[in-house]
Protein backbone atom coordinates (compact mmCIF):
# COMPACT_ATOMS: atom_id res chain seq x y z
CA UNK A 1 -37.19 29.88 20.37
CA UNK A 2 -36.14 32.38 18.11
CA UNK A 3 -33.47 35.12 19.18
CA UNK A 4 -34.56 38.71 19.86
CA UNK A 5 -33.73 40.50 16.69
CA UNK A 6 -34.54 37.55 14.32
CA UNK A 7 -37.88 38.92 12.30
CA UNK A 8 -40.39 36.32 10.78
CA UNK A 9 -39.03 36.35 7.75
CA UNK A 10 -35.94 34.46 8.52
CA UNK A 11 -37.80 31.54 9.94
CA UNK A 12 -36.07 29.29 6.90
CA UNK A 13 -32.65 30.78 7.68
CA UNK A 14 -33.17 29.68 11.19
CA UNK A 15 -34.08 26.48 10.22
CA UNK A 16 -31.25 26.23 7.76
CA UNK A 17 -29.13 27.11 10.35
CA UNK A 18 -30.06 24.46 12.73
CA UNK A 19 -29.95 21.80 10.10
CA UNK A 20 -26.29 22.76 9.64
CA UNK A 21 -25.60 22.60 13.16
CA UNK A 22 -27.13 18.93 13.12
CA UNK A 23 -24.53 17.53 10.90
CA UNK A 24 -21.48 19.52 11.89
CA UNK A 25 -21.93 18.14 15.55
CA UNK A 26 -22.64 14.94 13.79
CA UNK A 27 -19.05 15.01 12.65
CA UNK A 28 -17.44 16.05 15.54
CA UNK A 29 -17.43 19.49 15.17
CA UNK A 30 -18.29 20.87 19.12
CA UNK A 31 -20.75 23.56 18.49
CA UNK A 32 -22.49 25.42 21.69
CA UNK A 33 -25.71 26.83 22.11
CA UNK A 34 -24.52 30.29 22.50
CA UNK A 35 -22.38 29.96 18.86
CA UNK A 36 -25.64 28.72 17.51
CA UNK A 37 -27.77 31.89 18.89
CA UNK A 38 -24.78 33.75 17.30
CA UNK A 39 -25.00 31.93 13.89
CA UNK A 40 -28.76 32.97 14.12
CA UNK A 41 -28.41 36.36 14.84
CA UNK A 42 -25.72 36.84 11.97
CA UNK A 43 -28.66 36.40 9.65
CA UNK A 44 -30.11 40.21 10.60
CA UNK A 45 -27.18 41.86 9.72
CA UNK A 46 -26.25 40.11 6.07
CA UNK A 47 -28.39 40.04 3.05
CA UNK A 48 -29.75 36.73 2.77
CA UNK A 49 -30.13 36.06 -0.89
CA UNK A 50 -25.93 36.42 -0.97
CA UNK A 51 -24.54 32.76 -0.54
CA UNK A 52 -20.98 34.53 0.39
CA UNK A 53 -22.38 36.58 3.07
CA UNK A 54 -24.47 33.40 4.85
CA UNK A 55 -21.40 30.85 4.29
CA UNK A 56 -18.89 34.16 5.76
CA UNK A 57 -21.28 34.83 8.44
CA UNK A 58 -21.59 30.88 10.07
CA UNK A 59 -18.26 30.00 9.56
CA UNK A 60 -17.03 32.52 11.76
CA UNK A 61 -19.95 32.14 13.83
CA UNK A 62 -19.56 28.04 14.08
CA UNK A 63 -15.78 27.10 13.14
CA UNK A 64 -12.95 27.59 15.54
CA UNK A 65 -10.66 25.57 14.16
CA UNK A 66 -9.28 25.21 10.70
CA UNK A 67 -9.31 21.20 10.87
CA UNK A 68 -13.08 21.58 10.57
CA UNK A 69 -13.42 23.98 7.48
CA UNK A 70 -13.55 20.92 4.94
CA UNK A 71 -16.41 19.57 6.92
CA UNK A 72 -18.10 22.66 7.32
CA UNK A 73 -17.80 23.09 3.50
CA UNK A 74 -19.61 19.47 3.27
CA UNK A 75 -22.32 20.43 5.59
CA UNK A 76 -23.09 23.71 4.22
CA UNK A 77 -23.57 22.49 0.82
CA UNK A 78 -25.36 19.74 1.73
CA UNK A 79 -27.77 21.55 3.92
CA UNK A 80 -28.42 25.11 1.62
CA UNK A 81 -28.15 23.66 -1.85
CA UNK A 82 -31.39 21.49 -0.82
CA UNK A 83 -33.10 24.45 0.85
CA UNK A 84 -33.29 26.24 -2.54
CA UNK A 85 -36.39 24.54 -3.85
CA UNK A 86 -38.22 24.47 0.04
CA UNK A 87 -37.78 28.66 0.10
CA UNK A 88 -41.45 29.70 0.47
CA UNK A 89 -42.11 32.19 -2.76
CA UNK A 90 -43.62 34.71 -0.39
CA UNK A 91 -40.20 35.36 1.10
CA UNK A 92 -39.38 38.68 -0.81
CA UNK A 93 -36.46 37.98 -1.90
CA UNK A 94 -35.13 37.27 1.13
CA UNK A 95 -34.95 33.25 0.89
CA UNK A 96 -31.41 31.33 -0.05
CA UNK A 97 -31.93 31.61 -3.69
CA UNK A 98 -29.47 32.43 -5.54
CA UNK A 99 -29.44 35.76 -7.81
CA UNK A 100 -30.51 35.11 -11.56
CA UNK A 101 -27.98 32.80 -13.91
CA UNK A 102 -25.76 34.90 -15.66
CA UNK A 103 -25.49 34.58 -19.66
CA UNK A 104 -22.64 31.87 -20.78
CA UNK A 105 -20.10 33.99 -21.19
CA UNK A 106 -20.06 35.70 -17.76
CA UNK A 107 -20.51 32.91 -16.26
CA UNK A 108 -17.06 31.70 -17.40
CA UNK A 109 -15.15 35.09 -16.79
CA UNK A 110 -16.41 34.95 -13.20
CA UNK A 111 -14.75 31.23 -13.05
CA UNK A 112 -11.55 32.55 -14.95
CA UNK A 113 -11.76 35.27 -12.66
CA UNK A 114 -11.68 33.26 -9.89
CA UNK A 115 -8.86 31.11 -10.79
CA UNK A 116 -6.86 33.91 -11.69
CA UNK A 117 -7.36 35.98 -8.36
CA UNK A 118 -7.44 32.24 -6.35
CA UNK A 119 -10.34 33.65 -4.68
CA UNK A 120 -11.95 30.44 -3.27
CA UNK A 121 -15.21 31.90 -2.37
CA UNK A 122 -15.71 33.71 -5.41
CA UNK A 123 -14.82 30.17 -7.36
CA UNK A 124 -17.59 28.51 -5.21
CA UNK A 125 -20.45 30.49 -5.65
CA UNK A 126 -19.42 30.33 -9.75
CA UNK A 127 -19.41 26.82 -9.66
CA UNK A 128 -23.04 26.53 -7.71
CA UNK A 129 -24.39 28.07 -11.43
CA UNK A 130 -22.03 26.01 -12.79
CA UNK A 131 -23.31 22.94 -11.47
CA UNK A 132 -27.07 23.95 -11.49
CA UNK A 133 -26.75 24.93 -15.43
CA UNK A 134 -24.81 22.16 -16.66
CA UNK A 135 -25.17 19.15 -14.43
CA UNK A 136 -27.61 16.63 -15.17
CA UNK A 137 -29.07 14.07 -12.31
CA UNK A 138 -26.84 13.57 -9.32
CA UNK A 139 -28.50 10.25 -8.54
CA UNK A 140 -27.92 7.73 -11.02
CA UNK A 141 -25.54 6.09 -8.98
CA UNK A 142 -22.38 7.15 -10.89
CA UNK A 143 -19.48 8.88 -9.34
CA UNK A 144 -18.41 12.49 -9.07
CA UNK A 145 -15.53 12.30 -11.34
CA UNK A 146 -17.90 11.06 -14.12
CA UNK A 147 -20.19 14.42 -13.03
CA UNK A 148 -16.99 16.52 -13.55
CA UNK A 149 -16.31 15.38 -16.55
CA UNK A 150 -19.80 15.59 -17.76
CA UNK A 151 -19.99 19.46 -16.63
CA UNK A 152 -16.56 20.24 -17.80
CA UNK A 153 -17.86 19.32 -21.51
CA UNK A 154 -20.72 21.30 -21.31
CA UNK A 155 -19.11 24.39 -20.21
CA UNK A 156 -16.24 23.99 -22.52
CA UNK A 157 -12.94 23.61 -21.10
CA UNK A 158 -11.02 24.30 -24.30
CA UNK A 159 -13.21 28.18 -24.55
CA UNK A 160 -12.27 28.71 -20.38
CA UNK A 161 -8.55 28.17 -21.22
CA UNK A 162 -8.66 30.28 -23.57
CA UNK A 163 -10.41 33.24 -21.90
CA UNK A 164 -7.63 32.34 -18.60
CA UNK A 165 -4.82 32.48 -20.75
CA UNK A 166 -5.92 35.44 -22.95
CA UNK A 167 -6.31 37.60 -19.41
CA UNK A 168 -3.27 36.51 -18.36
CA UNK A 169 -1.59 37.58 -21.65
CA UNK A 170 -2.98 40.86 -20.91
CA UNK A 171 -1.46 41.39 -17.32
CA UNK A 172 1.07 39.27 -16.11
CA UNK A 173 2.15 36.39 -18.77
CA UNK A 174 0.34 33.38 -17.73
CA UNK A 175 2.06 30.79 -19.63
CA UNK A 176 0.36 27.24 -21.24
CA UNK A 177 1.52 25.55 -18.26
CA UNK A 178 0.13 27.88 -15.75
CA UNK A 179 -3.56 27.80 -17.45
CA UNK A 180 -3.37 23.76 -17.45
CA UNK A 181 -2.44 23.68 -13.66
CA UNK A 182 -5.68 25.98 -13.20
CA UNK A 183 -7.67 23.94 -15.02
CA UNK A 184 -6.76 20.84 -12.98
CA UNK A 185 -7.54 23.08 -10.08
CA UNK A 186 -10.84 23.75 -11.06
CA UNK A 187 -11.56 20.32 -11.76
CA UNK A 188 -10.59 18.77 -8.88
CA UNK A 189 -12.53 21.57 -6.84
CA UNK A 190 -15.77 20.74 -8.59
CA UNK A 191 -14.87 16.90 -7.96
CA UNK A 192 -14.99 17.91 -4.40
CA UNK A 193 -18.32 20.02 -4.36
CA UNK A 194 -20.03 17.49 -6.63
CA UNK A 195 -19.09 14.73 -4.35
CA UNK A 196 -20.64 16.34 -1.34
CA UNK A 197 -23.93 16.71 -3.16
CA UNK A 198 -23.68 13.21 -4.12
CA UNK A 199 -23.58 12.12 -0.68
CA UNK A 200 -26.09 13.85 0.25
CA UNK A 201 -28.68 11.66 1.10
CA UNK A 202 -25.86 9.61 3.57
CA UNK A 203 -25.40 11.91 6.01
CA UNK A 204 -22.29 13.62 7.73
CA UNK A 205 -23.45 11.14 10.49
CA UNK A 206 -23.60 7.92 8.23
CA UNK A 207 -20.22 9.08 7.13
CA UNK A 208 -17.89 9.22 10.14
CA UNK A 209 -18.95 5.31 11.41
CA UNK A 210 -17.47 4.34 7.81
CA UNK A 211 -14.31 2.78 7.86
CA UNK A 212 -11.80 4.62 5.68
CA UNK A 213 -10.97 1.53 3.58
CA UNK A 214 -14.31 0.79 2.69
CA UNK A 215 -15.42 4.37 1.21
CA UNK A 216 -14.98 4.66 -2.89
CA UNK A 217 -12.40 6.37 -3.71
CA UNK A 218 -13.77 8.54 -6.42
CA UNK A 219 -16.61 9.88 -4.14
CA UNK A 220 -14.48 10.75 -1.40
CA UNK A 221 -14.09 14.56 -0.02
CA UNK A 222 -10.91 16.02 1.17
CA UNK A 223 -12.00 15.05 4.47
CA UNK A 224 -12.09 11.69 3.85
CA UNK A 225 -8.90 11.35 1.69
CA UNK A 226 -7.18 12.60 4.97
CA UNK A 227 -8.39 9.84 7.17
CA UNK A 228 -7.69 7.39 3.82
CA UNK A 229 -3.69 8.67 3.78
CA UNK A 230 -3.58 7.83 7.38
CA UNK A 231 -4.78 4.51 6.58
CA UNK A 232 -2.89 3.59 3.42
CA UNK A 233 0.88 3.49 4.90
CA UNK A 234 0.44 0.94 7.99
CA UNK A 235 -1.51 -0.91 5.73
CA UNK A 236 0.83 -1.31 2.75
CA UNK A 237 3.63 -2.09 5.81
CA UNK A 238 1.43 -4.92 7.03
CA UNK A 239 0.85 -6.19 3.41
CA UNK A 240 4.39 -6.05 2.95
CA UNK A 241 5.49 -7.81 5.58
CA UNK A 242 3.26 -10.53 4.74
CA UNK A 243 4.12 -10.87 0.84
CA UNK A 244 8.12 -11.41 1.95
CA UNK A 245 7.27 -13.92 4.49
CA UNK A 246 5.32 -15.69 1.89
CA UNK A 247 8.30 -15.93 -0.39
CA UNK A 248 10.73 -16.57 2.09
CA UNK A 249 8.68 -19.40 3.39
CA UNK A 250 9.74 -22.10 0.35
CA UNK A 251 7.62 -25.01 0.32
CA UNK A 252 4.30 -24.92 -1.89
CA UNK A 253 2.84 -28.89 -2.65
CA UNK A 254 3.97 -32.49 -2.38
CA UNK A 255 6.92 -33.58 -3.99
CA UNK A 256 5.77 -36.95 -4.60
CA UNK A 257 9.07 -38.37 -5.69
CA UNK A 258 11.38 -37.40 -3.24
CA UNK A 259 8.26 -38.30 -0.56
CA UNK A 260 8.66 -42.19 -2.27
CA UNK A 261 12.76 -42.49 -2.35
CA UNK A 262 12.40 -41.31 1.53
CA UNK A 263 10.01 -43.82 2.26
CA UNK A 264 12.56 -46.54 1.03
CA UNK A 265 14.47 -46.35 4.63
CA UNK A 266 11.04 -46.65 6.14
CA UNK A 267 9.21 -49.34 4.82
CA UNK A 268 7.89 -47.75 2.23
CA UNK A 269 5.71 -45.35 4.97
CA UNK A 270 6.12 -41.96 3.97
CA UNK A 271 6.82 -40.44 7.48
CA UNK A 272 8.50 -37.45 6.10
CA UNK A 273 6.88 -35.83 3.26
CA UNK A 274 8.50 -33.69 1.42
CA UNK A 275 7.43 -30.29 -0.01
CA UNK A 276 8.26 -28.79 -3.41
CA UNK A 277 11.17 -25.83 -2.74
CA UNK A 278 9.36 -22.74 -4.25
CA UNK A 279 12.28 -20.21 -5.28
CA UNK A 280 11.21 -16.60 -4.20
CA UNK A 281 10.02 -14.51 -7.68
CA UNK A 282 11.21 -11.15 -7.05
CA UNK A 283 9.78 -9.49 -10.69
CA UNK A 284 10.68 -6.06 -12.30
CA UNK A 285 7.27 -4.39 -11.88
CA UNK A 286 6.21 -1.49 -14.16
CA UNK A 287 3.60 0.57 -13.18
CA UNK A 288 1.37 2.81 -15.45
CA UNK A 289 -1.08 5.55 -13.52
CA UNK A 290 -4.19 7.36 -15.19
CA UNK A 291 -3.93 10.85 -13.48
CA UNK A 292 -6.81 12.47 -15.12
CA UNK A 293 -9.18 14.47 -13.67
CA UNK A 294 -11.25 11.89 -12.84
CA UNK A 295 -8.65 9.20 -11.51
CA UNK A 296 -6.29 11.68 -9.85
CA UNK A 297 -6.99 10.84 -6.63
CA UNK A 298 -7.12 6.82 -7.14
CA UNK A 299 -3.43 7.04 -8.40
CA UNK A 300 -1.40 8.19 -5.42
CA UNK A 301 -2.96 5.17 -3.20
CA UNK A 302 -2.05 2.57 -5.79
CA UNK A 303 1.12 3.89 -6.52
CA UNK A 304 1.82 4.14 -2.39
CA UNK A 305 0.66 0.89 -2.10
CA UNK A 306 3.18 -0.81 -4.77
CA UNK A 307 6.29 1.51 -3.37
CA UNK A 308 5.28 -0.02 -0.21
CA UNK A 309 6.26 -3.27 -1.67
CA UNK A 310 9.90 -2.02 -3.49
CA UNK A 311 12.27 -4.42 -1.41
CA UNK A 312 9.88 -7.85 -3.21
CA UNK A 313 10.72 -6.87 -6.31
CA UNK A 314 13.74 -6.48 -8.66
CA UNK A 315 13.34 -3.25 -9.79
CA UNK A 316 9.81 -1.04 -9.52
CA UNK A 317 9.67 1.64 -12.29
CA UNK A 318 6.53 3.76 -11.96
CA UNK A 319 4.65 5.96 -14.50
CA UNK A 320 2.04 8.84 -14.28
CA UNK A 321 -0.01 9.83 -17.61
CA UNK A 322 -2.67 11.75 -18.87
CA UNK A 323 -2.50 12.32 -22.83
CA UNK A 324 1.41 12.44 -22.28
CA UNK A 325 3.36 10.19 -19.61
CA UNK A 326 6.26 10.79 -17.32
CA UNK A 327 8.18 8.52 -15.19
CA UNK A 328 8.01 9.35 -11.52
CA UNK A 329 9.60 6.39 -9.74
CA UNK A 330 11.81 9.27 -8.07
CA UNK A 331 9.47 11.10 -6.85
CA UNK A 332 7.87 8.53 -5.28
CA UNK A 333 10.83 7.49 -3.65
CA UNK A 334 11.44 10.70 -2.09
CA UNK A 335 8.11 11.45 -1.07
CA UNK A 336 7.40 10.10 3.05
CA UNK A 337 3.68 9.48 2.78
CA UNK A 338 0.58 9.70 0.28
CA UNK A 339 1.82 11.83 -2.71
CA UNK A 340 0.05 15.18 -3.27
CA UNK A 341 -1.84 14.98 -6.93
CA UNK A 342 -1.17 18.32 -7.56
CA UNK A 343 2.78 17.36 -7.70
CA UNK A 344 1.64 14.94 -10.44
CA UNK A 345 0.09 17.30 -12.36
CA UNK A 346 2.78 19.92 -13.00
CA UNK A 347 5.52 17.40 -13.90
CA UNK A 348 6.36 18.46 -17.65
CA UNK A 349 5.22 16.15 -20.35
CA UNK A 350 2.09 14.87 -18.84
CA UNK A 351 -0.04 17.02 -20.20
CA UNK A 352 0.46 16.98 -24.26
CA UNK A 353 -2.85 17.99 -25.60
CA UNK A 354 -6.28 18.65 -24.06
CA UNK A 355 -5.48 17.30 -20.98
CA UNK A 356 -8.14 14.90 -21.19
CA UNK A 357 -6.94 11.24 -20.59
CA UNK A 358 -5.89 9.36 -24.22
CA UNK A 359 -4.56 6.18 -23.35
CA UNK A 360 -3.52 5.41 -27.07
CA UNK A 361 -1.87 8.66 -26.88
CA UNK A 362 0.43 8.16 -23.70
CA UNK A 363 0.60 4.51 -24.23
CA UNK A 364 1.89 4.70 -27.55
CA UNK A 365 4.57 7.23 -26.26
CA UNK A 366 5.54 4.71 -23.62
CA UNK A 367 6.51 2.02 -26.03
CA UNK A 368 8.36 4.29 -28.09
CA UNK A 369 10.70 6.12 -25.14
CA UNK A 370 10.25 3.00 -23.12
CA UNK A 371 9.33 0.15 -24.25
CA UNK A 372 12.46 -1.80 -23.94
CA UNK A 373 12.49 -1.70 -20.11
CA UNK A 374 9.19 -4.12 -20.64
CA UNK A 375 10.56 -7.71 -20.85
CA UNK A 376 9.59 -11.56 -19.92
CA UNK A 377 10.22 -10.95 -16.40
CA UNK A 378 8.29 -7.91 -15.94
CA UNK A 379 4.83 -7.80 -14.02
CA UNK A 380 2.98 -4.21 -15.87
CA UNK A 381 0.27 -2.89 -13.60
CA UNK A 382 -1.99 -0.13 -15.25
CA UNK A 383 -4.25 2.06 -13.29
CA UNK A 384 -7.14 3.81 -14.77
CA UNK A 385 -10.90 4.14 -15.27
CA UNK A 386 -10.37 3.04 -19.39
CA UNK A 387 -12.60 5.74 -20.27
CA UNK A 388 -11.72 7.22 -23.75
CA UNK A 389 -13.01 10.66 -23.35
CA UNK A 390 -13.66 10.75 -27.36
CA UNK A 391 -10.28 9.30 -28.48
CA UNK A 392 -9.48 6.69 -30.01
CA UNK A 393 -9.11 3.10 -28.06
CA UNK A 394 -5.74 1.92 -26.81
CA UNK A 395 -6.57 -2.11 -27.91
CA UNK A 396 -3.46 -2.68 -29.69
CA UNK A 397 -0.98 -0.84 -27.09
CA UNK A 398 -2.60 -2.61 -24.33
CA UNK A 399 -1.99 -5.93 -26.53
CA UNK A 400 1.45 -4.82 -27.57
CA UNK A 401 2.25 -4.75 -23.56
CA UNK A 402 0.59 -8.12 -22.84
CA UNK A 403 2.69 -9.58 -25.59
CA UNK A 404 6.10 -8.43 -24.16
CA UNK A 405 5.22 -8.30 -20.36
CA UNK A 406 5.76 -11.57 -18.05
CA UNK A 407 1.90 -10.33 -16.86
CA UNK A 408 -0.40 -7.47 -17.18
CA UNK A 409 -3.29 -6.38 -14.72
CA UNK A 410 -5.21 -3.59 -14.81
CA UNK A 411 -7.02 -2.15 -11.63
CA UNK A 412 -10.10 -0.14 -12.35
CA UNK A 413 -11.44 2.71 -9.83
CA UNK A 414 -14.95 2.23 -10.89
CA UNK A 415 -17.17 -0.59 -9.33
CA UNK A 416 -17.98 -3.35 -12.42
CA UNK A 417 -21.39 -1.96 -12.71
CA UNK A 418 -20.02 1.19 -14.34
CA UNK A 419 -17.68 -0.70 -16.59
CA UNK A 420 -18.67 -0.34 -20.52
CA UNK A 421 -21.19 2.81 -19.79
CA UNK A 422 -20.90 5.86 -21.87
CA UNK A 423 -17.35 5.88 -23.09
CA UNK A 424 -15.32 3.22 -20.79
CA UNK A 425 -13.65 0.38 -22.43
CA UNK A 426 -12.87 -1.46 -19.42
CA UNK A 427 -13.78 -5.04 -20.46
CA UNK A 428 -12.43 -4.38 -24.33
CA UNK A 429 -9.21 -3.92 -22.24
CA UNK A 430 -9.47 -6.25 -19.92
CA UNK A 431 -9.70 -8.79 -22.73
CA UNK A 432 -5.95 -8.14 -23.43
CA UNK A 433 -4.89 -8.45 -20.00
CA UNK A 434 -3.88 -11.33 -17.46
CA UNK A 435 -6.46 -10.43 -15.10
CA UNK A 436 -8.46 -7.17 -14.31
CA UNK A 437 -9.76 -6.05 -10.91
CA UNK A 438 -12.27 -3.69 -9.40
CA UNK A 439 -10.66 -1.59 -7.05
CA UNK A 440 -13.11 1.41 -5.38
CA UNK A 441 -11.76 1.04 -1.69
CA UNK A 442 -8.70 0.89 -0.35
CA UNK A 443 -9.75 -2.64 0.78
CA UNK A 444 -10.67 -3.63 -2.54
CA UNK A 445 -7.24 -2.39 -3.84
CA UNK A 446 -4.96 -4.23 -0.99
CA UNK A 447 -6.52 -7.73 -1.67
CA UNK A 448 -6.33 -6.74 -5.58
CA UNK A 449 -2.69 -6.68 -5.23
CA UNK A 450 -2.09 -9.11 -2.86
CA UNK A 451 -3.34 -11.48 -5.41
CA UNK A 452 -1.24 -10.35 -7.95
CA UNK A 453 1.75 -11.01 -6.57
């Protein structure tokens, strides 16, 4: 029944409404009939065709507690971006549709705007056009980094720095630095809206059944990253513990020739076999981490996962890149958990260029500052999607560190099925390397390591 007060003409709101309510109490969220009749209600008093005013008005109708914001995020764009096409056209102007696209430019002063004034409502309703002018089909199976990228492009990163940089100028100084660090911002913002919309047709229900180390990495929200850190640390102690009894254990095979000189006091019966002594490997392991847009969220779990591991190895140097590279194997040491992305990304020298990932770029930088740390005993890990985001490939870097490396692997964030589409050179590199893996879950990632070393 609908609430004295609600007019006919908020019928879809109403339904809207109850949708949402479906998946946040899906989730977990405990929503009550009287906050629903409240959520309802809110709709007379706000102008319906203003996305801020709905998503204002049923958050504070239907969220009590901050824990559920990111999931109330996730269920209100799931649920209202899909009502835009069912809005009957006999609504006057008082369906969910938004107000008209504004012309290019504006549209990227509202973003810069946003950024600047770190107004995250304002930066969501300027991504919506964002995503509705410049995205192309959600559901050809690839990820939302690959999205982001692909909208990023087409609304011309290079022409928003420069507007966010140029305003800055103006008013309070806003340094290179400071307009990169926004920019990564905004990416990994429309990662996150993207990836709700891609998972869309799964459910919030579908979701919270899912085991955290089976959900892809790249198409995870901040909600699920959450649950993923929790995962990620008693799991790299468990692998750990297993890899060092492995190598303490010795014995690996039948030493047939001491088995036959023991025999000789029995007979020639072999009653006591004996086993080949395997001396424990402890390697120097380098590790080199794509922390691009697209990858940034991949990286801290791998590198987490490997730090886990420190006391197997000799010595564990680890590396974070985009089109420059910086070491970070202290910062990883000092962090207690999951490392934040965002401390990746302001750690000068990382970003040299466009901030777009160039593996030739920050791999032939590597070899010159640091090449000499890579010798016969040293096991190099790389991380990264190989995508070459226009520049030019990495081949002979990749083969220059094969040469002079002990081994080299390469995990890959994206499932095989997106390897060597559009710009990815995953299997060119792979060709150079000892072994390359597929690693979209956490689960996939674990047993990709664990057969490394």
């Amino acid at each position: 029944m609908t609430p004295p007060g609600i007019s006919a003409d908020t019928d879809v709101g109403v339904r809207l409404v109850v949708a949402l309510v479906v998946r946040l109490r899906a989730g977990g969220v405990p929503v009550s009939t009287s906050e629903v009749l409240d959520a309802v209600s809110s709709l007379v008093h706000i102008e319906l065709a203003s996305r801020p005013a709905v998503r204002a008005a049923l958050r504070a109708s239907l969220v009590k507690d901050s824990s559920h914001e990111v999931l109330f995020q996730r269920a209100f764009e799931a649920v209202f971006v899909r009502a835009r096409s069912d809005v009957p056209s006999d609504s006057g102007g008082r369906g969910m549709d938004p107000a008209p696209e504004p012309g290019r430019d504006a549209l990227l002063d509202s973003v810069a705007h946003a950024l600047r004034e770190g107004d995250g409502a304002a930066l969501d309703d300027a991504l919506d056009v964002v995503i509705q002018r410049f995205s192309a089909n959600g559901d050809d199976g690839r990820s939302a980094g690959h999205h982001t990228q692909r909208v990023l492009r087409r609304m011309s990163v290079p022409d928003l720095y420069r507007r966010y940089l140029e305003a800055g100028e103006e008013t309070d100084g806003t340094t290179a630095a400071e307009a990169r660090v926004a920019m990564e911002q905004l990416s990994r913002r429309l990662t996150d809206l993207l990836s709700g919309r891609l998972r869309d047709g799964e459910g919030v229900h579908a979701q919270q059944w899912e085991d955290p180390e089976d959900r892809a990495l790249l198409r995870a929200g901040a909600d699920e990253l959450a649950a993923m850190r929790a995962t990620i640390r008693p799991l790299a102690r468990r692998l750990a513990t297993r890899l060092g009894a492995q190598h303490r254990s010795g014995g690996s095979g039948l030493d047939m020739r001491k088995t036959i000189r023991a025999s000789m006091s029995t007979g020639g019966v072999p009653v006591r076999p004996a086993l080949h002594q395997r001396r424990p490997s402890r390697p120097d392991v380098l590790v080199l981490c794509d922390v691009s847009g697209s990858t940034a969220q991949f990286a801290p779990f791998t590198l987490t996962l490997l730090n886990a591991f420190q006391e197997e190895f000799r010595h564990l140097r680890s590396f974070a890149f985009i089109d420059g590279i910086v070491e970070i194997t202290g910062l990883l040491a000092a962090g207690p958990g999951v490392i934040d992305p965002h401390h990746l990304l302001t750690r000068r020298g990382l970003i040299a260029q466009d901030g777009r990932s160039d593996y030739a770029r920050a791999l032939t930088t590597f070899l010159k500052d640091w090449g000499s740390v890579v010798s016969a005993r040293t096991t190099v890990i790389i991380a990264g999607d190989a995508r070459s985001h226009e520049h030019a490939p990495a081949t002979a870097m990749v083969a220059e560190l094969r040469y002079r490396a002990r081994r080299l692997y390469w995990l890959n964030p994206e499932p095989r099925t997106e390897w060597d589409t559009l710009d990815s050179r995953a299997s060119e590199y792979a060709a150079q390397c000892t072994d390359a893996f597929a690693v979209a879950t956490i689960r996939q990632l674990a047993t990709a390591v664990t057969q490394i070393f």
